[in-house]
N, C-alpha and C. Protein backbone atom coordinates (compact mmCIF):
# COMPACT_ATOMS: atom_id res chain seq x y z
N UNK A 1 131.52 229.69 88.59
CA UNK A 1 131.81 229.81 87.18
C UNK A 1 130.53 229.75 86.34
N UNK A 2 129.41 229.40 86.90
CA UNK A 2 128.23 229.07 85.76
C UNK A 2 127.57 229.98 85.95
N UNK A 3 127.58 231.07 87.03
CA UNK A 3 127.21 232.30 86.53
C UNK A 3 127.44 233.16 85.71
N UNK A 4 129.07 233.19 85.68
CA UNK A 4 129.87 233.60 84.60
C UNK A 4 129.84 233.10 83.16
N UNK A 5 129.85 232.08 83.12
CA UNK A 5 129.25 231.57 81.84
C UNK A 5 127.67 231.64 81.18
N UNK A 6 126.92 231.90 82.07
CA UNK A 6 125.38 232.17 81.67
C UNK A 6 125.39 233.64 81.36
N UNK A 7 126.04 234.72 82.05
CA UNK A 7 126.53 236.00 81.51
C UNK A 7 126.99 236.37 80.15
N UNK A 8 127.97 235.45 80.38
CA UNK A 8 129.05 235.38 78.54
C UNK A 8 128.21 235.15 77.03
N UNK A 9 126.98 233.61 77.80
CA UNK A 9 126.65 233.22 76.55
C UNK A 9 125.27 234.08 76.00
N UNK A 10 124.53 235.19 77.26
CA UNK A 10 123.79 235.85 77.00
C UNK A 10 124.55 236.93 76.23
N UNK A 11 125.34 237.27 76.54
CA UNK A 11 126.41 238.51 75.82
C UNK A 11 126.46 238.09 74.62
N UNK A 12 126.25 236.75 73.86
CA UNK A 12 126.63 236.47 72.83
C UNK A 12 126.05 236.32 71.76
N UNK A 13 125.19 237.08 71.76
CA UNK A 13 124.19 236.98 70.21
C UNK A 13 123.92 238.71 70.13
N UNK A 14 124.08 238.56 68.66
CA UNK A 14 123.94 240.22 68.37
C UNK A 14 122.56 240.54 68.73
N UNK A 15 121.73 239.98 68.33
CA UNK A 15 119.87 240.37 68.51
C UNK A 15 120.30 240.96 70.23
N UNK A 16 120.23 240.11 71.62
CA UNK A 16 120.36 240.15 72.53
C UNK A 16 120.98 241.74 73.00
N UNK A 17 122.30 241.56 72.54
CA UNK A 17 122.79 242.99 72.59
C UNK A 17 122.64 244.30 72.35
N UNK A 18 121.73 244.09 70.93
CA UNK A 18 120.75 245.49 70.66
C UNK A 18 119.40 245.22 71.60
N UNK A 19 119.10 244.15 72.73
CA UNK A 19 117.99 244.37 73.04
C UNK A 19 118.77 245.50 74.41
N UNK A 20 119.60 245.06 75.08
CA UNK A 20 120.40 245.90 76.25
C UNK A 20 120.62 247.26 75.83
N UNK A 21 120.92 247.51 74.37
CA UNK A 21 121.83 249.05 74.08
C UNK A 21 119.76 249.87 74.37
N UNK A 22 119.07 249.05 73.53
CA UNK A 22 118.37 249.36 73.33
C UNK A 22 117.26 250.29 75.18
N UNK A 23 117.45 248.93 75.97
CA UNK A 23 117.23 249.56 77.02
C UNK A 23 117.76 249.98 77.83
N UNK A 24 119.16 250.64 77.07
CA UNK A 24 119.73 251.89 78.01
C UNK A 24 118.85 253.10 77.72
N UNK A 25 118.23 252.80 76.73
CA UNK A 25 117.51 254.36 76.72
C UNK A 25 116.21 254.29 77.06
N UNK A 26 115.39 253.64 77.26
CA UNK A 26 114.21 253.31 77.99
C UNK A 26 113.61 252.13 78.17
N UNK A 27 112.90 252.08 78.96
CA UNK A 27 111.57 250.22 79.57
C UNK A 27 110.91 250.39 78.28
N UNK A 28 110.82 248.89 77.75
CA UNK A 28 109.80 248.37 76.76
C UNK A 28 109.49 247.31 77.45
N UNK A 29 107.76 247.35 76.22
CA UNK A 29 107.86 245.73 76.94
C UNK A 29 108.35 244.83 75.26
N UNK A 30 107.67 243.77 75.26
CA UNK A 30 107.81 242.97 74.34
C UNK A 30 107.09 243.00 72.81
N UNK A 31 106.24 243.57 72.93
CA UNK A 31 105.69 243.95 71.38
C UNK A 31 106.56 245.71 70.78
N UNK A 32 107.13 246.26 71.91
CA UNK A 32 107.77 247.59 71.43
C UNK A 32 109.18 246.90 70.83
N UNK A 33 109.98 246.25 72.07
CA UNK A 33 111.39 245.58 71.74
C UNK A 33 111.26 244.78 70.24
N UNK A 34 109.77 244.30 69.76
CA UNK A 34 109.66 243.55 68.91
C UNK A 34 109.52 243.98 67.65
N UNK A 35 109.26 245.37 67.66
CA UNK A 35 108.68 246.01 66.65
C UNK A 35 110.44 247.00 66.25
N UNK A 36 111.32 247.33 67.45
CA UNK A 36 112.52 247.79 67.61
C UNK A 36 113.68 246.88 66.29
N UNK A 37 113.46 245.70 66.99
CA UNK A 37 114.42 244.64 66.47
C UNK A 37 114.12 243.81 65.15
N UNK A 38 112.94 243.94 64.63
CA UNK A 38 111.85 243.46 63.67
C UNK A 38 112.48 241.78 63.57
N UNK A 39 111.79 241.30 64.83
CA UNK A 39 111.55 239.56 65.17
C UNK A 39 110.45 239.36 65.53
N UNK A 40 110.07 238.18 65.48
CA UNK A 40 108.83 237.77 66.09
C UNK A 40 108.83 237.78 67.37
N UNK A 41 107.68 237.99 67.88
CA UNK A 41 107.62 237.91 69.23
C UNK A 41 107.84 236.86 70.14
N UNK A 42 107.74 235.52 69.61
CA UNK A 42 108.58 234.55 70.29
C UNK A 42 109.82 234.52 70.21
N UNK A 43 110.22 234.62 69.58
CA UNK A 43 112.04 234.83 69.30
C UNK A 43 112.43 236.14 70.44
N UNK A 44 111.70 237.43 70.37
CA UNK A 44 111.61 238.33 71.44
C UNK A 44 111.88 237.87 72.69
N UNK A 45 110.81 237.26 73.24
CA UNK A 45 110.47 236.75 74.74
C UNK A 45 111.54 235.21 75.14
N UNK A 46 112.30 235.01 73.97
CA UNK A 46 113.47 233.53 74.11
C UNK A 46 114.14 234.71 74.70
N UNK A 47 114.95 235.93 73.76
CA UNK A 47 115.89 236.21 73.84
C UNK A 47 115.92 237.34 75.48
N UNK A 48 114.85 237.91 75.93
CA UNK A 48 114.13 238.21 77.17
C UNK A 48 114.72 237.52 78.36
N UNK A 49 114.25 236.20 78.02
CA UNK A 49 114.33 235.29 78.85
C UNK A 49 115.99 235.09 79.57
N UNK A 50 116.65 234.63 78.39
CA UNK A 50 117.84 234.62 78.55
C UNK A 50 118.67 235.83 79.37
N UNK A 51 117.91 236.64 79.07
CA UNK A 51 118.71 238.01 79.34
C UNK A 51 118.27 238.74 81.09
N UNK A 52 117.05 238.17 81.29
CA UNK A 52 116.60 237.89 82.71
C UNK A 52 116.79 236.65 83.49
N UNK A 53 117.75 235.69 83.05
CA UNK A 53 118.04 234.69 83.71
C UNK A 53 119.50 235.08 84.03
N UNK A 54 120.37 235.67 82.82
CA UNK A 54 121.52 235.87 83.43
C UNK A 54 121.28 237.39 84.52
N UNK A 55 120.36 238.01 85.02
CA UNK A 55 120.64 238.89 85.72
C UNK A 55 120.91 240.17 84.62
N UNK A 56 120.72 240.18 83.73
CA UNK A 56 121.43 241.47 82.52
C UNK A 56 119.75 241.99 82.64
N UNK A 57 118.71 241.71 82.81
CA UNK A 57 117.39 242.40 82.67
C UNK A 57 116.44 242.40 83.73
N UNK A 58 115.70 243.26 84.01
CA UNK A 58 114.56 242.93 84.89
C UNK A 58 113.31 243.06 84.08
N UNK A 59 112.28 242.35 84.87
CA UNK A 59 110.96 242.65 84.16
C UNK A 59 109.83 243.47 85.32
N UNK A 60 109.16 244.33 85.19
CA UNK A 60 108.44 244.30 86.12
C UNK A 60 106.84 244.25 85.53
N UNK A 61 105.91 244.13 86.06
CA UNK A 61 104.18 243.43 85.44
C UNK A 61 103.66 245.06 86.03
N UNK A 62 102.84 245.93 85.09
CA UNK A 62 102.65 246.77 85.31
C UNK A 62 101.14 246.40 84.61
N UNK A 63 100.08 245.92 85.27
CA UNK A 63 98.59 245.65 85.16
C UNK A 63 98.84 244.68 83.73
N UNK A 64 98.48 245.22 82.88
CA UNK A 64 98.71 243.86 81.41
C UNK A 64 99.90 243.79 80.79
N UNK A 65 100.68 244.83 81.20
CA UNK A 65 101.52 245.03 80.31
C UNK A 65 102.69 244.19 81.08
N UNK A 66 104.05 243.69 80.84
CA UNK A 66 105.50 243.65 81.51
C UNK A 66 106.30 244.12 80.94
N UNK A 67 107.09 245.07 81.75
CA UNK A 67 108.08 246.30 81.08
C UNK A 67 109.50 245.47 81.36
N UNK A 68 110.10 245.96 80.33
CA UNK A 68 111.55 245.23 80.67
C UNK A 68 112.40 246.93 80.99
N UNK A 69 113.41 246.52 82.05
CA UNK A 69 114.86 247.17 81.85
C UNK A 69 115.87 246.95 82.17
N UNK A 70 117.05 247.77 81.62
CA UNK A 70 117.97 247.12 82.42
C UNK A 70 118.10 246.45 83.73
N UNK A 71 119.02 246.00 84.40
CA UNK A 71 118.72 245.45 85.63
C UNK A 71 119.80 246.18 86.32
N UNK A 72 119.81 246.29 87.76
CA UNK A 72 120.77 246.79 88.38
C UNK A 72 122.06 246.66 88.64
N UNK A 73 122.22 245.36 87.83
CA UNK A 73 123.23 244.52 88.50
C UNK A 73 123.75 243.54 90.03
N UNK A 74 122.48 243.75 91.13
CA UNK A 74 122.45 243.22 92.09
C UNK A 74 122.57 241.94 91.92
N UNK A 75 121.83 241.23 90.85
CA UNK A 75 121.92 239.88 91.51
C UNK A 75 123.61 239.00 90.70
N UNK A 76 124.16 239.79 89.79
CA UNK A 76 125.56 239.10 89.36
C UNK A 76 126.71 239.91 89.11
N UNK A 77 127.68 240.31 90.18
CA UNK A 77 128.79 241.05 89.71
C UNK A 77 129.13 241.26 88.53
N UNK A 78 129.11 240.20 87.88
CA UNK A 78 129.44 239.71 86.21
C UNK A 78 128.77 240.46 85.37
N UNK A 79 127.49 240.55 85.55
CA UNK A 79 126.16 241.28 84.91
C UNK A 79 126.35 242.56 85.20
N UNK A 80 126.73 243.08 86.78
CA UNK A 80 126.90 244.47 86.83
C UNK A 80 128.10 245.15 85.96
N UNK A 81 129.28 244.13 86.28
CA UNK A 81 130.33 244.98 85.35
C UNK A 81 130.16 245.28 84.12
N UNK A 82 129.56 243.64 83.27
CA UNK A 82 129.46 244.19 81.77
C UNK A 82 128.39 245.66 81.27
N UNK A 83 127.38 245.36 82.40
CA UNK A 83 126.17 246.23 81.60
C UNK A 83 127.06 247.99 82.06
N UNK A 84 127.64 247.93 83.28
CA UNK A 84 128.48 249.11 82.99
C UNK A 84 129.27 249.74 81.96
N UNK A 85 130.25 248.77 81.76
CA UNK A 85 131.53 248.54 80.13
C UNK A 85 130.18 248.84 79.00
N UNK A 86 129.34 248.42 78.75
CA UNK A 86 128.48 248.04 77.52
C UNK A 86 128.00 249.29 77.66
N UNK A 87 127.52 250.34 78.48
CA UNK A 87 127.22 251.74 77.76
C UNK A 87 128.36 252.49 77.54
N UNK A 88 129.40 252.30 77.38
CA UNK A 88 130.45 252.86 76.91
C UNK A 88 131.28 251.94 75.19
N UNK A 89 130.48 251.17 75.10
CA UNK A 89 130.71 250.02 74.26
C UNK A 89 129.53 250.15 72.97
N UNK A 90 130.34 249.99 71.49
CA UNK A 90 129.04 249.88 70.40
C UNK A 90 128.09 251.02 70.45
N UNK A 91 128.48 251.94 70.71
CA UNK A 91 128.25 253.28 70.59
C UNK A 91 127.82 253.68 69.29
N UNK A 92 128.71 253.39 68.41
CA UNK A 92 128.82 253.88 67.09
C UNK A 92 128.49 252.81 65.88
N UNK A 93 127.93 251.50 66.84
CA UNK A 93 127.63 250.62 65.44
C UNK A 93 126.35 251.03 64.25
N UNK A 94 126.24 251.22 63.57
CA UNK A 94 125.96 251.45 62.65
C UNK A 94 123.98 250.75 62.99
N UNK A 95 124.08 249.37 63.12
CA UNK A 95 122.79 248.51 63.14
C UNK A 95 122.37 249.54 64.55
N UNK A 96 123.24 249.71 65.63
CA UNK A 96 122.32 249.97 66.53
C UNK A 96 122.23 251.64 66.92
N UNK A 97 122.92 252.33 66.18
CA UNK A 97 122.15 254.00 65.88
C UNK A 97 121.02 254.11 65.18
N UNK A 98 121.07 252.85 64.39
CA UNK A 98 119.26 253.00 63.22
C UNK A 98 118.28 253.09 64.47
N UNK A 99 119.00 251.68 65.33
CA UNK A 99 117.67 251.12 66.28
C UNK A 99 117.22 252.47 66.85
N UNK A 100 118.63 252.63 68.05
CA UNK A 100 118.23 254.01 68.51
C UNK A 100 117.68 255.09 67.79
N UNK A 101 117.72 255.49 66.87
CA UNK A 101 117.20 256.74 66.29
C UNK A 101 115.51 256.48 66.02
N UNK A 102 115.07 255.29 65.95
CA UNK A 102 113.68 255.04 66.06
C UNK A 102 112.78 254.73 67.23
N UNK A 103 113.37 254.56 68.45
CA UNK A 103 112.56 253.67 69.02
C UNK A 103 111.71 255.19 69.99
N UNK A 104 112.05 256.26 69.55
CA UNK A 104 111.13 256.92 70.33
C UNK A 104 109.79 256.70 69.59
N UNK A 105 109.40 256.37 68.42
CA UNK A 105 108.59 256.78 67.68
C UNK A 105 108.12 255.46 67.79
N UNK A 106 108.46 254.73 68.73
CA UNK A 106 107.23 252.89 68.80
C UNK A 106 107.05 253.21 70.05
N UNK A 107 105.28 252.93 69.57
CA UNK A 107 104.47 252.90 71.10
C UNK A 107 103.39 251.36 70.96
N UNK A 108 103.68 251.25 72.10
CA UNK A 108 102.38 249.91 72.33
C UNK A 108 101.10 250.33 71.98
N UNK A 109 100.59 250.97 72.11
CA UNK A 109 99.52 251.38 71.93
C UNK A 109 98.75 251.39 70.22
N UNK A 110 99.88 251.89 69.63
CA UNK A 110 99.88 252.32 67.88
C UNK A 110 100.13 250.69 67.48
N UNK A 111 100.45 249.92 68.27
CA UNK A 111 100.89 248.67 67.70
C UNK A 111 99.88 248.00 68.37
N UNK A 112 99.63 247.88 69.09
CA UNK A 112 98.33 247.50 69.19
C UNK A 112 97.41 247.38 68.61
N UNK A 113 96.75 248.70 68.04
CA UNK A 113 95.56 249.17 66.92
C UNK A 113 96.02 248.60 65.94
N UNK A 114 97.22 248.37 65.80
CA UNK A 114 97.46 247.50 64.13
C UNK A 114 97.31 246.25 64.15
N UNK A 115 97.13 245.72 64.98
CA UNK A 115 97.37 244.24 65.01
C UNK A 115 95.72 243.88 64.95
């Protein structure tokens, strides 16, 4: 059951959920997701966290960078079913077509030079 419940309570914050819709459509790492969701980057890497503990994310370390994506669902039935249901799910919310309609146009790189 406390897998199931570490599933549920990651499911349960809106930020979190636009970070998943968000990487159905491609790997970010944490200053792109950050610039996506307009939070700070610690608040980013909490909500990360959570979302790679329940099995809903992977990270992989690609030289400096760590890319997040979805996860496969291997390591929690629970995690596999929802993240299945969830691209068929919130499709049409309003907050997260803005997201989507921008995030081709954030690159690490451009955010980088600004900082």
């Amino acid at each position: 059951m406390k897998e199931f419940i570490r599933v549920m309570k990651a499911l349960s914050d809106p930020t979190r959920i636009k970070m998943l819709k968000i990487l159905e459509n491609r790997l970010m790492c944490v200053c792109e997701l950050q610039t996506a969701i307009s939070v700070a980057q610690s608040t980013t890497s909490k909500h990360l966290k959570i979302l790679v503990d329940a099995g809903l994310v992977d990270s992989h370390k690609d030289g400096l960078w760590v890319n997040y994506t979805l996860a496969d669902g291997s390591q929690s039935p629970y995690a596999a079913s929802l993240l299945g249901n969830l691209r068929h799910w919130l499709n049409d919310e309003t907050d997260i077509l803005t997201i989507i309609a921008t995030i081709d146009t954030i690159d690490r790189f451009e955010i980088l030079n600004k900082n």
